[in-house]
N, C-alpha and C. Protein backbone atom coordinates (compact mmCIF):
# COMPACT_ATOMS: atom_id res chain seq x y z
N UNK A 1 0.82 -1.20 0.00
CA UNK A 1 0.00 0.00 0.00
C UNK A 1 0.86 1.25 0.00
N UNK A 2 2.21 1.20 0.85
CA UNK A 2 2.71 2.50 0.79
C UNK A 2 3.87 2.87 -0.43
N UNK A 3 4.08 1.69 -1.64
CA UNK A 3 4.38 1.91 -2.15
C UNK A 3 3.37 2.67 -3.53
N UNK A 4 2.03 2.44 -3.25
CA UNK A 4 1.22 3.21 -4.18
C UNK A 4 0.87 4.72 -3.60
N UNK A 5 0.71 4.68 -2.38
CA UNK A 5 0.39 5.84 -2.07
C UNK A 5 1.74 7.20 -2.43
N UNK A 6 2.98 6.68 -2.48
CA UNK A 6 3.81 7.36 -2.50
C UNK A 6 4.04 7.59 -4.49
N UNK A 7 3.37 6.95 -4.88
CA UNK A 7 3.21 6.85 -6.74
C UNK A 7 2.60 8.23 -6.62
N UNK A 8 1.09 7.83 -5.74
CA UNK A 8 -0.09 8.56 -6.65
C UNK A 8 0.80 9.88 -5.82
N UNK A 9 0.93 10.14 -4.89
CA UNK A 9 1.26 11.39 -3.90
C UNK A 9 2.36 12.03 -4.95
N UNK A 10 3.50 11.56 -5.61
CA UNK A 10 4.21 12.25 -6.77
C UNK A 10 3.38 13.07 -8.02
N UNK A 11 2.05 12.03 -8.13
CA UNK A 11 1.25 12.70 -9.51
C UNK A 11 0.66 13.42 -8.61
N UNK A 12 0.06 13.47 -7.85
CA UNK A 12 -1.25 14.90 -7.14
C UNK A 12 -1.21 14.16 -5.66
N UNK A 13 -1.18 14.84 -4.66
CA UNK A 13 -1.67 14.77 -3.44
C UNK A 13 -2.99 14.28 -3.11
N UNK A 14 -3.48 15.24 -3.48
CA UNK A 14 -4.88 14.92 -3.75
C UNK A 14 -5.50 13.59 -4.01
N UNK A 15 -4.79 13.28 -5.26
CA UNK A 15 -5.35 11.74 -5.54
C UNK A 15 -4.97 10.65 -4.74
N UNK A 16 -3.81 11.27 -4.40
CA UNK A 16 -3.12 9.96 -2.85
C UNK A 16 -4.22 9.65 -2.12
N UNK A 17 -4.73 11.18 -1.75
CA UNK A 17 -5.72 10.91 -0.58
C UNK A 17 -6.63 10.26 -0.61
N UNK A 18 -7.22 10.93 -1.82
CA UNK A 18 -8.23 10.07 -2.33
C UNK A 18 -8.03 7.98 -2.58
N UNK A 19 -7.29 7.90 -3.24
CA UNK A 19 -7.13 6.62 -2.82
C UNK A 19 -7.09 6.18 -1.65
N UNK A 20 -6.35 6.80 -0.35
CA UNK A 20 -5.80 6.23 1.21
C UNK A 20 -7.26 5.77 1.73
N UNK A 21 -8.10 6.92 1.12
CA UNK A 21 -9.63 7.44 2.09
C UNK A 21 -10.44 6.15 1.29
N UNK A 22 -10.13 5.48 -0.02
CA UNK A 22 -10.59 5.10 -0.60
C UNK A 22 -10.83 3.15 -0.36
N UNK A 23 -9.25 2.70 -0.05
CA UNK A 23 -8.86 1.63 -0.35
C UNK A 23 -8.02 1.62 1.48
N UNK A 24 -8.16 2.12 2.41
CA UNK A 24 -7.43 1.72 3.30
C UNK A 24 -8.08 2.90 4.80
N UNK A 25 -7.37 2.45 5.40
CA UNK A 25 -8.51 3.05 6.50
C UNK A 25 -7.26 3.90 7.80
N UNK A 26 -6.21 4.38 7.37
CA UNK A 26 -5.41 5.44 7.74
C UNK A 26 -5.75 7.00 7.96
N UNK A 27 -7.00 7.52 7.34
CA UNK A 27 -7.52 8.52 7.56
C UNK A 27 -8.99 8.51 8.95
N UNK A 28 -9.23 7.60 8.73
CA UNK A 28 -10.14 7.08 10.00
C UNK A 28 -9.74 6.94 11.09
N UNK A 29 -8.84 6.12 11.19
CA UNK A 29 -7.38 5.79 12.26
C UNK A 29 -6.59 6.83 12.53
N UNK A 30 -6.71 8.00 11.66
CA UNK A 30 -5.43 9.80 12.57
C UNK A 30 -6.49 10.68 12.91
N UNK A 31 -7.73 10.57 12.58
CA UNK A 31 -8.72 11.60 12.68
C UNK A 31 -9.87 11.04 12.99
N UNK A 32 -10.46 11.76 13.58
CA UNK A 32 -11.84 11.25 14.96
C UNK A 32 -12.78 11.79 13.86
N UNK A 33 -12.67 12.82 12.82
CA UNK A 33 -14.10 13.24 12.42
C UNK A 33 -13.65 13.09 10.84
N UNK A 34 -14.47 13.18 10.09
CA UNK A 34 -14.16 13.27 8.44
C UNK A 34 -14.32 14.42 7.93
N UNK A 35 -14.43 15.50 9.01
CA UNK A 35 -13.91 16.79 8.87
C UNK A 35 -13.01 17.77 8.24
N UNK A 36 -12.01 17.10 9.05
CA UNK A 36 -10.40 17.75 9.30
C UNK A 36 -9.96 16.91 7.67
N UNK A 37 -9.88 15.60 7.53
CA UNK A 37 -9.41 14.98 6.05
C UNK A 37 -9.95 15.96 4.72
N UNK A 38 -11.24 16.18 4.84
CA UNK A 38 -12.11 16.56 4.02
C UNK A 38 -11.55 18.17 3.89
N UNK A 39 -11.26 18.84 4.76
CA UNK A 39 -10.43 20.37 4.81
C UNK A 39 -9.56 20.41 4.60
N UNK A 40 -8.28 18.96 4.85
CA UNK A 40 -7.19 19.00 4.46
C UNK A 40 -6.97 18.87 3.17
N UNK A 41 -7.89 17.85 2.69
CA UNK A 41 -7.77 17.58 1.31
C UNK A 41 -7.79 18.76 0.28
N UNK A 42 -8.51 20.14 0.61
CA UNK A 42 -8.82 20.82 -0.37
C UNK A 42 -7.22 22.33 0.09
N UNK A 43 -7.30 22.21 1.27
CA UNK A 43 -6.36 23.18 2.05
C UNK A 43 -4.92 22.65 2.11
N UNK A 44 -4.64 21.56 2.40
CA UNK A 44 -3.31 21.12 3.05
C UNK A 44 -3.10 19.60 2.62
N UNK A 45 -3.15 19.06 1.62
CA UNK A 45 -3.08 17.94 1.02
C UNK A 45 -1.83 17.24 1.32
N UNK A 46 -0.75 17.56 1.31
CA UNK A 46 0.61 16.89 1.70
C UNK A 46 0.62 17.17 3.13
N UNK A 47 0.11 17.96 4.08
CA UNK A 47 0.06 17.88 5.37
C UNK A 47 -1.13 16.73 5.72
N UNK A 48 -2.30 16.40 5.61
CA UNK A 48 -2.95 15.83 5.37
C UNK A 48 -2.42 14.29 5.32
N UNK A 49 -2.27 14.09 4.22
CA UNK A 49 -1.35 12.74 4.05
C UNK A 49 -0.15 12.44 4.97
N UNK A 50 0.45 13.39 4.93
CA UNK A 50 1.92 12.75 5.91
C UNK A 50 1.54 12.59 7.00
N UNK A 51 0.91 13.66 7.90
CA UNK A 51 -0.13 13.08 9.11
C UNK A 51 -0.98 11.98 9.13
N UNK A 52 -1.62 11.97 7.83
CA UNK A 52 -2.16 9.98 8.69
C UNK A 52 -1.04 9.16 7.80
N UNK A 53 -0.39 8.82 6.87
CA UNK A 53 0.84 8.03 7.05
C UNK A 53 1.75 7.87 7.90
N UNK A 54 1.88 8.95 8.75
CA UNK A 54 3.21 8.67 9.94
C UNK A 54 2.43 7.77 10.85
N UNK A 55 0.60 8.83 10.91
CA UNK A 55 0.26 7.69 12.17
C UNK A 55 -0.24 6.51 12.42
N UNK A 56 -0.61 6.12 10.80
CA UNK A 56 -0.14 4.94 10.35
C UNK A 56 0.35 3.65 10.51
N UNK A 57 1.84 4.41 9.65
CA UNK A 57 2.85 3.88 10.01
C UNK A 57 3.33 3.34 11.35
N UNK A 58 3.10 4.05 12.26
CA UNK A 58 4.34 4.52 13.42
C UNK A 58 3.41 3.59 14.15
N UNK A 59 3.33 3.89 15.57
CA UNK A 59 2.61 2.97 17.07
C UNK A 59 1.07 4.40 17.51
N UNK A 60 0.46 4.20 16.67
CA UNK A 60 -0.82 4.74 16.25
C UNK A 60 -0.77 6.10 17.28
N UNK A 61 0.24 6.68 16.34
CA UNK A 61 0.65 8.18 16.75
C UNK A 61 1.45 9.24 16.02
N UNK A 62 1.94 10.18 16.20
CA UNK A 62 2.86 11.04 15.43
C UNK A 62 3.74 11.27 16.58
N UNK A 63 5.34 10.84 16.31
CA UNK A 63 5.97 11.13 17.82
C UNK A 63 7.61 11.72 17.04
N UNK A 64 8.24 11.90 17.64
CA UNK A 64 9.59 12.48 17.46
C UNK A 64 9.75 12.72 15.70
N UNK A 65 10.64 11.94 15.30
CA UNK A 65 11.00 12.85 13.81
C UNK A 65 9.79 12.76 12.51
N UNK A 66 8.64 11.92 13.24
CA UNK A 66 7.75 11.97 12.19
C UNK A 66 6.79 13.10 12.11
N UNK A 67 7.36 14.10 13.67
CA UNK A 67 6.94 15.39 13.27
C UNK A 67 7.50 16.77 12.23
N UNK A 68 8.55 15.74 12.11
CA UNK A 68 9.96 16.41 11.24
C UNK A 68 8.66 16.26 9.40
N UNK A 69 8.43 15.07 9.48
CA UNK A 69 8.10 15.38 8.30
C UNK A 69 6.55 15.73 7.81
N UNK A 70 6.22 15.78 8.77
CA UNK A 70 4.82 16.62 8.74
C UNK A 70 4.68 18.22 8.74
N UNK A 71 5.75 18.49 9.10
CA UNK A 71 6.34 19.97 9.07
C UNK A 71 6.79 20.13 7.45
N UNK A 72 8.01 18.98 7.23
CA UNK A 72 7.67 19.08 5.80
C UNK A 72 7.40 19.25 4.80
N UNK A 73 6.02 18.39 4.90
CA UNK A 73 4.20 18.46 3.89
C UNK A 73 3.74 19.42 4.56
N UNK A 74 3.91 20.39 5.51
CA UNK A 74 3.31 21.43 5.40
C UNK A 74 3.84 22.59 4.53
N UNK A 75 5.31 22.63 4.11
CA UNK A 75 6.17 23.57 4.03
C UNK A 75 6.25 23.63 2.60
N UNK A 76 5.87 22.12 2.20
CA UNK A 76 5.52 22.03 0.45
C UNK A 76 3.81 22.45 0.74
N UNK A 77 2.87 22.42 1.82
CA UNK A 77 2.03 22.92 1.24
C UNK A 77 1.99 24.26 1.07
N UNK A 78 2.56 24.98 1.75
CA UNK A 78 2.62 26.93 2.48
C UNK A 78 2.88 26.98 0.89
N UNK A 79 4.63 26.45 0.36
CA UNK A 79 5.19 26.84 -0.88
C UNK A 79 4.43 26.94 -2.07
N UNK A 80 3.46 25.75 -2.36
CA UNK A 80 2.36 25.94 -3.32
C UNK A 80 1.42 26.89 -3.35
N UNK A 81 0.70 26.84 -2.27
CA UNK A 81 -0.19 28.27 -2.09
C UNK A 81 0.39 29.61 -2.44
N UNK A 82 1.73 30.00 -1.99
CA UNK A 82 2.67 30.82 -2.18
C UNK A 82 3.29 31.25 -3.99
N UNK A 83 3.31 30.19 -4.01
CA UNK A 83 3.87 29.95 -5.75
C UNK A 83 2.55 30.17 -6.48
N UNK A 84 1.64 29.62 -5.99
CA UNK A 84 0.17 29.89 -6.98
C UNK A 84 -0.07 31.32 -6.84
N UNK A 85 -0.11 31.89 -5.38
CA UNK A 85 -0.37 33.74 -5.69
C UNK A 85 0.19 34.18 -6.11
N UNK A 86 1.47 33.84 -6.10
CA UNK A 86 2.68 34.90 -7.06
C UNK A 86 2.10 34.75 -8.36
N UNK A 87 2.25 33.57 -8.94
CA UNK A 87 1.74 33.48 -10.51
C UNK A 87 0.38 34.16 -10.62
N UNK A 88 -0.04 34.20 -9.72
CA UNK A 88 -1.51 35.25 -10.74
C UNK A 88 -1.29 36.74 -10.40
N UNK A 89 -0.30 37.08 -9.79
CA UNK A 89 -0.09 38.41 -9.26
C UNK A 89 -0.49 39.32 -11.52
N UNK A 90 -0.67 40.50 -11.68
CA UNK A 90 -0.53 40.74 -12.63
C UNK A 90 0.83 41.10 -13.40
N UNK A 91 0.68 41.19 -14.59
CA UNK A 91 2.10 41.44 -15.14
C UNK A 91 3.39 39.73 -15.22
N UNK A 92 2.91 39.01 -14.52
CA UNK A 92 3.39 37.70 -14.65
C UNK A 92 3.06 36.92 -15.76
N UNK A 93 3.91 36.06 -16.62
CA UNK A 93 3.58 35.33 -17.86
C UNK A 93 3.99 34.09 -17.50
């Protein structure tokens, strides 16, 4: 499984998730409501994912350096949001 999730997560985040939420039950298991997935998915997609893969992964938690990489997927998410306003700023081609 985590060798697909890490496929689709290269083509779109998004679709990672969508599969994880789809075919495996790691988003159920980091998050109490289908809330927070459902906000992440549209807001924070690589934060999203690396948070329920670490907790996952790990002893059904997020603990020492797997906060390292949830910081991460947040830092590729900030950068995208960031990179997308610049590009529509005007005068940009």
């Amino acid at each position: 499984m985590g060798c697909f999730v890490v496929l689709f997560a290269l083509v779109s985040p998004r679709l990672a998730l969508f599969f994880v939420w789809l075919f495996s039950d790691w988003l159920s298991r980091a998050f109490d409501s289908w809330a927070v997935p459902l906000i992440g998915f549209f807001l924070l997609p690589w934060t999203t994912l690396a948070y329920a893969a670490m907790w996952a992964l790990g002893n059904d938690g997020v603990h020492g350096f797997e906060w390292f990489i949830v910081v991460l997927a947040f830092l590729a998410d900030l950068s995208s949001h960031f990179e997308g306003a610049r590009m529509r700023q005007p005068g940009r081609t």
